[in-house]
PDB file of N, CA and C in Angstrom:
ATOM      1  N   UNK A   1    -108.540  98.467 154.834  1.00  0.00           N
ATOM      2  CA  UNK A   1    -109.040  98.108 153.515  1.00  0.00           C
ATOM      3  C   UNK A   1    -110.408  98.745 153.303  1.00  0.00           C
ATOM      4  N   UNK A   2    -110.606  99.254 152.232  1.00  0.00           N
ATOM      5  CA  UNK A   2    -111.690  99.992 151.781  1.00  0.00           C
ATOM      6  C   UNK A   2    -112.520  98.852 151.131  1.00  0.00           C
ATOM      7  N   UNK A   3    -114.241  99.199 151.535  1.00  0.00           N
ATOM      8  CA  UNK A   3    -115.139  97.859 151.463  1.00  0.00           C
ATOM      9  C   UNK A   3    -115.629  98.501 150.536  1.00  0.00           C
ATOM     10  N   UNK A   4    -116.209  97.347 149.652  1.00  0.00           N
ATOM     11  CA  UNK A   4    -116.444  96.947 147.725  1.00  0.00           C
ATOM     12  C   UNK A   4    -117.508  98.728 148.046  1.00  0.00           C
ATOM     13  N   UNK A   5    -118.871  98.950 149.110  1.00  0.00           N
ATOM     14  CA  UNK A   5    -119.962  99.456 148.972  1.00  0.00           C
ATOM     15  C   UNK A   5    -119.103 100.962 148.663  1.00  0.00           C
ATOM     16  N   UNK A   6    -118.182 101.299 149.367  1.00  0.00           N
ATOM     17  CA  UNK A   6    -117.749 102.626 149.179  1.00  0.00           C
ATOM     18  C   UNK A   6    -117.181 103.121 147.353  1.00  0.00           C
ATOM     19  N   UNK A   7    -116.616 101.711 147.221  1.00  0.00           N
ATOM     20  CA  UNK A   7    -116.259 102.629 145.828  1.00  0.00           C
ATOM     21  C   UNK A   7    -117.552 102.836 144.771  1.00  0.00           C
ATOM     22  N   UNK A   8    -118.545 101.559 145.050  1.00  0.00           N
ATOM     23  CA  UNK A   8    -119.728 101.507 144.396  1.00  0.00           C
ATOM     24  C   UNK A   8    -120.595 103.207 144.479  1.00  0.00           C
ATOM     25  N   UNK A   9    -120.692 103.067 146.112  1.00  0.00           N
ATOM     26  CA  UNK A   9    -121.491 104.499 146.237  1.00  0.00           C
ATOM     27  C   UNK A   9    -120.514 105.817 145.370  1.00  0.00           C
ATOM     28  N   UNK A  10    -119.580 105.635 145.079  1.00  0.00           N
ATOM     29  CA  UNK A  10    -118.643 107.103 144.526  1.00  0.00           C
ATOM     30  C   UNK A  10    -119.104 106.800 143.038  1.00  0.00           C
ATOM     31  N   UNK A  11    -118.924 105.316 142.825  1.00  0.00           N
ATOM     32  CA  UNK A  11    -119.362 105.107 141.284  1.00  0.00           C
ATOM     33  C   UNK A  11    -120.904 105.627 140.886  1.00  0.00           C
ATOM     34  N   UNK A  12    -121.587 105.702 141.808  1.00  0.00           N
ATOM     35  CA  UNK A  12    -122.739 105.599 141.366  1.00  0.00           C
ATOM     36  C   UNK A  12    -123.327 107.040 141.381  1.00  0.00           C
ATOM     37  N   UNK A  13    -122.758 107.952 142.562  1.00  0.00           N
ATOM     38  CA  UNK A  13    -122.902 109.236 142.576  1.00  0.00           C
ATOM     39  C   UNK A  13    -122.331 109.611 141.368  1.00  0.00           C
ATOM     40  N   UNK A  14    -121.297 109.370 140.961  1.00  0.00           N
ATOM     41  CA  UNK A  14    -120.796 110.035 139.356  1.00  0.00           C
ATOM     42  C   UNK A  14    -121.446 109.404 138.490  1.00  0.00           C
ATOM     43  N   UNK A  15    -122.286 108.503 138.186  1.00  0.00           N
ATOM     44  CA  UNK A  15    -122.768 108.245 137.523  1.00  0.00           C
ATOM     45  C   UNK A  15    -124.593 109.040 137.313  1.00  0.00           C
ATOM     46  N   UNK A  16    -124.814 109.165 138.805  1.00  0.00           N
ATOM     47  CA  UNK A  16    -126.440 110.106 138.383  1.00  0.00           C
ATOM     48  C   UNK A  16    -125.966 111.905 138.499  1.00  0.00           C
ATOM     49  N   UNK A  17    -124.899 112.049 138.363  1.00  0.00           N
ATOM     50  CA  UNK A  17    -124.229 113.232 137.953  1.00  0.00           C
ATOM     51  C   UNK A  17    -124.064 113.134 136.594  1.00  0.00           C
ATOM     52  N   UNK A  18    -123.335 112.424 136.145  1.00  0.00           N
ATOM     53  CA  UNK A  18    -123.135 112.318 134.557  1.00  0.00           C
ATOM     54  C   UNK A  18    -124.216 112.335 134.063  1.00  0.00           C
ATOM     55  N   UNK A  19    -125.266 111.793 134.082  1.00  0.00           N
ATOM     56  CA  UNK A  19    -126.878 111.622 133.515  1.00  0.00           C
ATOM     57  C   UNK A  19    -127.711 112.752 134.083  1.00  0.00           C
ATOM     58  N   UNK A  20    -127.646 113.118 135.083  1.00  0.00           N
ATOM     59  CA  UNK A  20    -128.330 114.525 135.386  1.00  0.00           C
ATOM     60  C   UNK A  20    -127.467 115.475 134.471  1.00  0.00           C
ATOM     61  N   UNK A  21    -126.417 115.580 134.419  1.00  0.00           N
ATOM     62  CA  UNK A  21    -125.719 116.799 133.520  1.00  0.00           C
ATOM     63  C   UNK A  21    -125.906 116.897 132.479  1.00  0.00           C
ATOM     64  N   UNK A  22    -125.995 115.543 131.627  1.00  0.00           N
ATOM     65  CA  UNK A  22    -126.272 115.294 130.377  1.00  0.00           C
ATOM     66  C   UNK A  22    -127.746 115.700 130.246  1.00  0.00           C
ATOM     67  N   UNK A  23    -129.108 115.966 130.621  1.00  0.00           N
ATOM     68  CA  UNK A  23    -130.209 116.267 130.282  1.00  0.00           C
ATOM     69  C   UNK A  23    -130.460 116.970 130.922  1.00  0.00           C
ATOM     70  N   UNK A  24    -129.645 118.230 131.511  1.00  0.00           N
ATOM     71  CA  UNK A  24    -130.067 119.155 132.066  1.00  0.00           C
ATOM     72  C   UNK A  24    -129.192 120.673 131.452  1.00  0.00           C
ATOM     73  N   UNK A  25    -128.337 120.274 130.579  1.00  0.00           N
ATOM     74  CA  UNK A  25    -127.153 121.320 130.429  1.00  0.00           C
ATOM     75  C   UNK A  25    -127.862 121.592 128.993  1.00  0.00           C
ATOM     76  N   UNK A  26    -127.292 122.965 128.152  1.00  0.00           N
ATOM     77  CA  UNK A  26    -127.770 122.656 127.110  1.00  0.00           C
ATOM     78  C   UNK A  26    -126.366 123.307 125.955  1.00  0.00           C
ATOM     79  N   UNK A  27    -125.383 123.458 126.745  1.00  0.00           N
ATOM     80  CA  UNK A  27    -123.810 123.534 126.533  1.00  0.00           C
ATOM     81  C   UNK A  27    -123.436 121.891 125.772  1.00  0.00           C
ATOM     82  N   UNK A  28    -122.995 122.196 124.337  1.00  0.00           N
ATOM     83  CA  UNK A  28    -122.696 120.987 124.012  1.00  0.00           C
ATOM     84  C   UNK A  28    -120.949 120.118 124.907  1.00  0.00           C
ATOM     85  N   UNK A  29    -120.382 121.443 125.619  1.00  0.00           N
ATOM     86  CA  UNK A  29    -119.095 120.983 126.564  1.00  0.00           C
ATOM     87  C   UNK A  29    -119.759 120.764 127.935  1.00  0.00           C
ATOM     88  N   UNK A  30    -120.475 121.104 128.512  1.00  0.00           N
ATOM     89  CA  UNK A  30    -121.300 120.360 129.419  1.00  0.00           C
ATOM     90  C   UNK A  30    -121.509 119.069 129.566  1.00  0.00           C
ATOM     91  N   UNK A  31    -122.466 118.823 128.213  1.00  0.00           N
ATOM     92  CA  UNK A  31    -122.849 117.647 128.025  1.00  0.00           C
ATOM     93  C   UNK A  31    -121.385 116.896 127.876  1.00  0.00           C
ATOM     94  N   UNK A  32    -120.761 117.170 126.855  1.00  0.00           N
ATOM     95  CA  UNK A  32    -119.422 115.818 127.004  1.00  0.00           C
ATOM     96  C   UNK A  32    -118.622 115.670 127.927  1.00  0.00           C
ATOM     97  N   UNK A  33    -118.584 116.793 129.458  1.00  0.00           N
ATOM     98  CA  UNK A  33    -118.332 116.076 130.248  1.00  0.00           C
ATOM     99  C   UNK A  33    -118.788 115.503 131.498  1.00  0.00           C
ATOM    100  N   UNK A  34    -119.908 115.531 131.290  1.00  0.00           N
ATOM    101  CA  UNK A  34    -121.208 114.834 132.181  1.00  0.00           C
ATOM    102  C   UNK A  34    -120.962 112.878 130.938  1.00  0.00           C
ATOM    103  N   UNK A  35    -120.664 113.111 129.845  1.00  0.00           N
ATOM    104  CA  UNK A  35    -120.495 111.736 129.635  1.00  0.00           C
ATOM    105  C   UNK A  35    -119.582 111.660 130.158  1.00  0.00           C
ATOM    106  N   UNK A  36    -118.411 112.099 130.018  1.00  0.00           N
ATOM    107  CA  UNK A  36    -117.295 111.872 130.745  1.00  0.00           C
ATOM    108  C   UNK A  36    -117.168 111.207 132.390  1.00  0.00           C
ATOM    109  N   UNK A  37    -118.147 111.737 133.099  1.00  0.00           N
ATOM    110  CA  UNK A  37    -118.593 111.270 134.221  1.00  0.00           C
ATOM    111  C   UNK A  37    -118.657 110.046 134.116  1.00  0.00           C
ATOM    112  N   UNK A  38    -119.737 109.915 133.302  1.00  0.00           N
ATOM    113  CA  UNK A  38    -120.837 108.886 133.184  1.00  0.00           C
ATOM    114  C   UNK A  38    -118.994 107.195 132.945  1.00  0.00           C
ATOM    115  N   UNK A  39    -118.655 108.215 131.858  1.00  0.00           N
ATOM    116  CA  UNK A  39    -117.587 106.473 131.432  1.00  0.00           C
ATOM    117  C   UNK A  39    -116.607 106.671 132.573  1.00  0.00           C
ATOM    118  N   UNK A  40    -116.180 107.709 133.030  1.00  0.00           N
ATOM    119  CA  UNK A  40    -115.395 107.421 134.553  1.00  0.00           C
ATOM    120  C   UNK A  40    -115.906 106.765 135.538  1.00  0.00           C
ATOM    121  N   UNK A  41    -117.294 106.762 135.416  1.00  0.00           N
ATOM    122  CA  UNK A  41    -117.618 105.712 136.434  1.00  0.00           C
ATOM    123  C   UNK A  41    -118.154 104.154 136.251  1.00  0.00           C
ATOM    124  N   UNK A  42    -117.840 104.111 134.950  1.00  0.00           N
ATOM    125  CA  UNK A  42    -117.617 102.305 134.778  1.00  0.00           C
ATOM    126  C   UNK A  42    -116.185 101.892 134.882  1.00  0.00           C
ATOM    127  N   UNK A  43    -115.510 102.925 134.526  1.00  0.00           N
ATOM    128  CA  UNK A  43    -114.142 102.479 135.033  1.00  0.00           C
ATOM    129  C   UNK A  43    -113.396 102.196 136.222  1.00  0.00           C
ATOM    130  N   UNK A  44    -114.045 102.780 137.056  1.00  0.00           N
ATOM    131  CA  UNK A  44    -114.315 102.681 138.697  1.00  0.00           C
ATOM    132  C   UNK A  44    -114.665 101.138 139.059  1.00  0.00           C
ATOM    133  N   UNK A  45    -115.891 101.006 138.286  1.00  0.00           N
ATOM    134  CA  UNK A  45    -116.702  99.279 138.172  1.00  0.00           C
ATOM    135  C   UNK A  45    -115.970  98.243 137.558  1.00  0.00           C
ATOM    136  N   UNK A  46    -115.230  98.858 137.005  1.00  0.00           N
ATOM    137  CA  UNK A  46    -114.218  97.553 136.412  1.00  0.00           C
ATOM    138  C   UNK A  46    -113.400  97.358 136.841  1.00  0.00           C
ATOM    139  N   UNK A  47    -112.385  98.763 137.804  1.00  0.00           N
ATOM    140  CA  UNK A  47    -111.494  97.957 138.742  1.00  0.00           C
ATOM    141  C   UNK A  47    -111.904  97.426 139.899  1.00  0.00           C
ATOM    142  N   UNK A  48    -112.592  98.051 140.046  1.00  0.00           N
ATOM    143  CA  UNK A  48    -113.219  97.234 141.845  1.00  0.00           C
ATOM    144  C   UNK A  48    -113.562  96.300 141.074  1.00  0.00           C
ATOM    145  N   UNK A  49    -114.336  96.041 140.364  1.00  0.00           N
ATOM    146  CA  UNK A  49    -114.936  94.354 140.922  1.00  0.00           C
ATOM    147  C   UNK A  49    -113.813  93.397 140.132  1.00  0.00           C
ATOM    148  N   UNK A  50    -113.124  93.906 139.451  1.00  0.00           N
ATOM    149  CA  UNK A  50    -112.153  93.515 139.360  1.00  0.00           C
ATOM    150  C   UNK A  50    -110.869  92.947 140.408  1.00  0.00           C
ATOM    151  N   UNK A  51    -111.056  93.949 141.370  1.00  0.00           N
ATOM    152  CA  UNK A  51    -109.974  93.470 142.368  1.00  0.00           C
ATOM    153  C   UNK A  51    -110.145  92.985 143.842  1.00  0.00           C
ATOM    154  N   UNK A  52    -112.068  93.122 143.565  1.00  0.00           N
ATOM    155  CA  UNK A  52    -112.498  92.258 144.779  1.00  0.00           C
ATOM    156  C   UNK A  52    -112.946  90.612 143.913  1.00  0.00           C
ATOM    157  N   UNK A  53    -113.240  90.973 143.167  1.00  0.00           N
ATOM    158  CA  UNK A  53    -113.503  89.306 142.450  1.00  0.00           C
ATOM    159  C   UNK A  53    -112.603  88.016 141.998  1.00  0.00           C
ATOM    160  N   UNK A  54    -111.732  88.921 141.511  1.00  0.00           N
ATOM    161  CA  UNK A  54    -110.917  88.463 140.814  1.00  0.00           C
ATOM    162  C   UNK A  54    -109.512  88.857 141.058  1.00  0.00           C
ATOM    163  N   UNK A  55    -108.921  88.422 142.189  1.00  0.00           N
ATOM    164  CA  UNK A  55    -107.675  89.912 142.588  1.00  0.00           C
ATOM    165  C   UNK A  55    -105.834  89.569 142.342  1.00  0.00           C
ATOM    166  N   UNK A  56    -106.088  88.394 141.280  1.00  0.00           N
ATOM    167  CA  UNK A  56    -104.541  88.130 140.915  1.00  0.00           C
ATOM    168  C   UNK A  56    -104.902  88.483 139.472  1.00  0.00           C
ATOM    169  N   UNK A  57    -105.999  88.464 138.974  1.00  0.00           N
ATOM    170  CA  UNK A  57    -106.207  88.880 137.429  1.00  0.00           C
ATOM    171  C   UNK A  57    -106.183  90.917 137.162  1.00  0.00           C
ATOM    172  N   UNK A  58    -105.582  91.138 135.838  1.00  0.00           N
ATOM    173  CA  UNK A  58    -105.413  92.612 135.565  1.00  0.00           C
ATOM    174  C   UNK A  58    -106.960  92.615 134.384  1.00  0.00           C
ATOM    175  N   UNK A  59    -107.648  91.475 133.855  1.00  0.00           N
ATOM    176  CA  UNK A  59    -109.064  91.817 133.444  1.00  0.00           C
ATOM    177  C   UNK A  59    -109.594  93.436 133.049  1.00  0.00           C
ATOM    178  N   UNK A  60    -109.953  93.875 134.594  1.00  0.00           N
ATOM    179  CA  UNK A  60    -111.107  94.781 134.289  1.00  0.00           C
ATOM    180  C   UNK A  60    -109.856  96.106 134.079  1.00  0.00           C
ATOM    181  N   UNK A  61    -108.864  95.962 134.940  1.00  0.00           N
ATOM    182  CA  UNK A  61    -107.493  97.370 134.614  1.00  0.00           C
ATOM    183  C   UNK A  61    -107.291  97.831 133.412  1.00  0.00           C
ATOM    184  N   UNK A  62    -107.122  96.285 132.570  1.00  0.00           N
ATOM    185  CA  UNK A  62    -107.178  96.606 130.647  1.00  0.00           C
ATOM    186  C   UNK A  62    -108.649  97.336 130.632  1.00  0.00           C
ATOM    187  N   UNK A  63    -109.561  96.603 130.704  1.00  0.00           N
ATOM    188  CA  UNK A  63    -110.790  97.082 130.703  1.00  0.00           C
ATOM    189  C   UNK A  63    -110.924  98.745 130.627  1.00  0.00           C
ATOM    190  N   UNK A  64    -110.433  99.241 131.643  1.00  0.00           N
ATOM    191  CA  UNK A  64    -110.500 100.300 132.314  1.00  0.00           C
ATOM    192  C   UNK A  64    -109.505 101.027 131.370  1.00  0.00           C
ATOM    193  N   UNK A  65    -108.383 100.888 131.239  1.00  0.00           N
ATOM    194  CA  UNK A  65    -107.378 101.396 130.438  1.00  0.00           C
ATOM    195  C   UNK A  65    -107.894 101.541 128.685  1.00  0.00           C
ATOM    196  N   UNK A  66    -108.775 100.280 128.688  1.00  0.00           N
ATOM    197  CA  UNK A  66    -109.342 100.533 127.407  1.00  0.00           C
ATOM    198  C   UNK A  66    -110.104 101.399 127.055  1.00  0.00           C
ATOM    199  N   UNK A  67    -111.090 101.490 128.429  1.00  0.00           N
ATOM    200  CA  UNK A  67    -112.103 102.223 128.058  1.00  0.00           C
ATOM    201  C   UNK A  67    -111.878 103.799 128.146  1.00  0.00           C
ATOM    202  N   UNK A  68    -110.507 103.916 128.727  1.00  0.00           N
ATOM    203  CA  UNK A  68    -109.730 105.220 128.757  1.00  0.00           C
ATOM    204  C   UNK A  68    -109.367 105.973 127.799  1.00  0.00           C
ATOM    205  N   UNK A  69    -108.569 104.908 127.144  1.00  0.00           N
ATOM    206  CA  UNK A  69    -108.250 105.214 125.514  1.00  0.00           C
ATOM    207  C   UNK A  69    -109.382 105.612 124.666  1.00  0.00           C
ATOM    208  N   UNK A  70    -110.482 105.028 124.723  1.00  0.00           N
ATOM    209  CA  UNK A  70    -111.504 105.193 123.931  1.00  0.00           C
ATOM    210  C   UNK A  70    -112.489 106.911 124.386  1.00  0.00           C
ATOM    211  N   UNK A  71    -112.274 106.674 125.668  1.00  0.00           N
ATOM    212  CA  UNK A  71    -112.791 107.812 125.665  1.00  0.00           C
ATOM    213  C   UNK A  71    -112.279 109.205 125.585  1.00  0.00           C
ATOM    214  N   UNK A  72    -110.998 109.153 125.597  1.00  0.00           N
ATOM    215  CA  UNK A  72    -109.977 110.215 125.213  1.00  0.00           C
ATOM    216  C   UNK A  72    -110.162 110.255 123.406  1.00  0.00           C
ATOM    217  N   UNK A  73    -109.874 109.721 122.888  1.00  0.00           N
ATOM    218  CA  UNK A  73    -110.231 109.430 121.565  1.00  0.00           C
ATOM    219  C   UNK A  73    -111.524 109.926 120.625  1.00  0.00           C
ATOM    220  N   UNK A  74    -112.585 110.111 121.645  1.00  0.00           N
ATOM    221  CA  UNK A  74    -113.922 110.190 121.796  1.00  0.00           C
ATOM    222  C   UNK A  74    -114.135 112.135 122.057  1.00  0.00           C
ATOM    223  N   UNK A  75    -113.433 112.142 123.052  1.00  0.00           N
ATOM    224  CA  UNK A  75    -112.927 114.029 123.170  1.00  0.00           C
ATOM    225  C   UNK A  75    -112.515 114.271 122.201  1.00  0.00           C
ATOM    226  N   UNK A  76    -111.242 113.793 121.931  1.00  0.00           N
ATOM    227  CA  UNK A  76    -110.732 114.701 120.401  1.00  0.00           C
ATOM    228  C   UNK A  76    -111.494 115.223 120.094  1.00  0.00           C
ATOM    229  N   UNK A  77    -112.471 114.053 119.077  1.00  0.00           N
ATOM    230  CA  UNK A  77    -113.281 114.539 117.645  1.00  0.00           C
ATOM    231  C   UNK A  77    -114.571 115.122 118.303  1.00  0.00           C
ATOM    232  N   UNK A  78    -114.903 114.940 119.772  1.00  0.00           N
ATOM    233  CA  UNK A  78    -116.259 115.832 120.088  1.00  0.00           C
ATOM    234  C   UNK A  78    -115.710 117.160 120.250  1.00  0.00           C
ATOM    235  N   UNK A  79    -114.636 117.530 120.642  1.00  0.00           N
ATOM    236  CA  UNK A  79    -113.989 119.193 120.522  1.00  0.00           C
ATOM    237  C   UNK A  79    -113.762 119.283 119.027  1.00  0.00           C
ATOM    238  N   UNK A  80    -113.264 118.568 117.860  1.00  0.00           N
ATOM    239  CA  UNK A  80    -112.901 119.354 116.828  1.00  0.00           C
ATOM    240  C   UNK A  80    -114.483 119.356 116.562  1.00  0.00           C
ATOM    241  N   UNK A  81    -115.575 118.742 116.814  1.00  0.00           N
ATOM    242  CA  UNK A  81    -116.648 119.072 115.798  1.00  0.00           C
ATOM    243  C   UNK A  81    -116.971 119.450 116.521  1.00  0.00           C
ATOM    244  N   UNK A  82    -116.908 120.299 117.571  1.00  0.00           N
ATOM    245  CA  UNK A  82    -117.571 121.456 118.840  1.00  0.00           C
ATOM    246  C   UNK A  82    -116.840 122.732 118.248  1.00  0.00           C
ATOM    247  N   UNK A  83    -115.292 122.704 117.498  1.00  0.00           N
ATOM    248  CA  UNK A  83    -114.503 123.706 117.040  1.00  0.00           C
ATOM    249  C   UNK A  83    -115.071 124.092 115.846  1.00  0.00           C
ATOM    250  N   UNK A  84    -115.522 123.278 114.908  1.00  0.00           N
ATOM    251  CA  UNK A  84    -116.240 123.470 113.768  1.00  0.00           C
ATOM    252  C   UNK A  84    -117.605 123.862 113.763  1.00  0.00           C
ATOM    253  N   UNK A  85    -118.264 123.381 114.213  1.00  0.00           N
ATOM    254  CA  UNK A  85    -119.555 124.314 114.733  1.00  0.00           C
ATOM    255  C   UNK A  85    -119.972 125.478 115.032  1.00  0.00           C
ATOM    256  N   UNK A  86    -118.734 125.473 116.309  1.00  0.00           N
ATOM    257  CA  UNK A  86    -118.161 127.485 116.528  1.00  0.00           C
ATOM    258  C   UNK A  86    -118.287 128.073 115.486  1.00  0.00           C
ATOM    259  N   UNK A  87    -117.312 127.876 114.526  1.00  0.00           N
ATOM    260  CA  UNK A  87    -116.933 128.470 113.116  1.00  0.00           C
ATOM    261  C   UNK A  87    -118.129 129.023 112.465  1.00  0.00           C
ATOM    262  N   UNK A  88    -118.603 128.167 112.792  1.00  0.00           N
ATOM    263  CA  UNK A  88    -119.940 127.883 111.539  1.00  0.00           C
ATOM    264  C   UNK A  88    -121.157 128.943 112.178  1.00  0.00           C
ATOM    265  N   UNK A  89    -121.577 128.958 113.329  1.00  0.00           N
ATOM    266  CA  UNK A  89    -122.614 129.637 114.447  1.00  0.00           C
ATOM    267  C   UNK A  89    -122.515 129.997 114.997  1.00  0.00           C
ATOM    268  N   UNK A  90    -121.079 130.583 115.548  1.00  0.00           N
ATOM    269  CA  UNK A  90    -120.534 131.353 116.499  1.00  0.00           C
ATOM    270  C   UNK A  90    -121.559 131.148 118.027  1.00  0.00           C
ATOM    271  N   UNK A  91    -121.855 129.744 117.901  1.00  0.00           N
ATOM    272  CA  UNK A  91    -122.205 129.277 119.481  1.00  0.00           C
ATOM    273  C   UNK A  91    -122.240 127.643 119.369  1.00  0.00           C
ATOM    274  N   UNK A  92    -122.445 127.159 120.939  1.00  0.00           N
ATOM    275  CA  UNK A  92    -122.334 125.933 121.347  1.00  0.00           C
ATOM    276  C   UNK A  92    -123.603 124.781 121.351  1.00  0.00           C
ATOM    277  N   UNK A  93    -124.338 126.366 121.839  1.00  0.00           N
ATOM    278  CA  UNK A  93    -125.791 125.866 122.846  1.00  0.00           C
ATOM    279  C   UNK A  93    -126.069 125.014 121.421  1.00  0.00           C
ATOM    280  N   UNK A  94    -126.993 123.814 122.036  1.00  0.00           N
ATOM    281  CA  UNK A  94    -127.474 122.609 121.503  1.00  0.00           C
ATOM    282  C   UNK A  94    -129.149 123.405 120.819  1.00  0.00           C
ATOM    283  N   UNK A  95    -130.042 124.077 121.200  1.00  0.00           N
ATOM    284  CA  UNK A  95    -130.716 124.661 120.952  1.00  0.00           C
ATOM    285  C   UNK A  95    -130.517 125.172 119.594  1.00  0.00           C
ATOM    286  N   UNK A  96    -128.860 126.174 119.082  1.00  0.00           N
ATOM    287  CA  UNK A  96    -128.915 126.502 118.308  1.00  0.00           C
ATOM    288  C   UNK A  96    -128.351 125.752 116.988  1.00  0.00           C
ATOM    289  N   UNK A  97    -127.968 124.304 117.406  1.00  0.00           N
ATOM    290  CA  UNK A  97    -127.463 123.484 116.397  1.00  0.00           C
ATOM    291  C   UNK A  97    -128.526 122.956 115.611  1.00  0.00           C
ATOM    292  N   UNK A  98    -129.968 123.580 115.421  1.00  0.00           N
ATOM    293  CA  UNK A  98    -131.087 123.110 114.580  1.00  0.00           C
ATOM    294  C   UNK A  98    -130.694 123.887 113.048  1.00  0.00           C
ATOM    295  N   UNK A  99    -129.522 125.350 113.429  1.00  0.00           N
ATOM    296  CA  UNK A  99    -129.469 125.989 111.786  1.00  0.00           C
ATOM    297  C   UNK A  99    -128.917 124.586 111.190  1.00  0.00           C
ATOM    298  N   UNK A 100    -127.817 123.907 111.491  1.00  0.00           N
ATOM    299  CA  UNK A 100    -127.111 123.295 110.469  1.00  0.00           C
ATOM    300  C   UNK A 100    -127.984 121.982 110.447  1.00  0.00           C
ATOM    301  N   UNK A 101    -129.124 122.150 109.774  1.00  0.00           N
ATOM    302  CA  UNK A 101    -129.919 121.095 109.347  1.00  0.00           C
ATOM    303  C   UNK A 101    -129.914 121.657 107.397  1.00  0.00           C
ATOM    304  N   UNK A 102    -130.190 122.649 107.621  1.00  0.00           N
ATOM    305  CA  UNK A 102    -130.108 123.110 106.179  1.00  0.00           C
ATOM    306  C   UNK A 102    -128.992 124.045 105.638  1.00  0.00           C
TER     307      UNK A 102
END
């Protein structure tokens, strides 16, 4: 049996990955999947402590499944308005998304 600290430490390494990626990249697909990190690793936190806390209940699995859905959902529309942008500036970089202010 694998003890609660190991999945924590994997959660938590993807988690100061996701947050280092996110303020260090300047690729707007970078950045969404350094969040991506970031919500894969609460989902991690919701089944473990889910199934060390609580281990006849499915709780944090919905949880997790929810927060799955949502973040798939969440890609879509950050690629179509990453696709539209292209169009528009023929680039990604976050730097150059200051033209479409005016």
């Amino acid at each position: 049996m694998v003890h609660l600290e190991y999945y924590l430490i994997v959660s938590t390494i993807m988690l100061f990955a996701g947050v280092y990626g996110f303020f260090t990249r300047r690729n707007t697909l970078h950045m969404l999947i350094s969040i991506e990190l970031v919500l894969n690793a609460t989902d991690i936190n919701f089944a473990v402590f889910n199934r060390f806390l609580f281990p006849g209940m499915l709780e944090g699995h919905f949880f997790a499944l929810f927060a799955i859905a949502i973040a798939a959902a969440e890609t879509a529309i950050a690629i179509a308005i990453m696709i539209n942008i292209y169009r528009n500036i023929r680039s990604i970089q976050v730097n150059r998304l200051e033209e479409l202010k005016w």
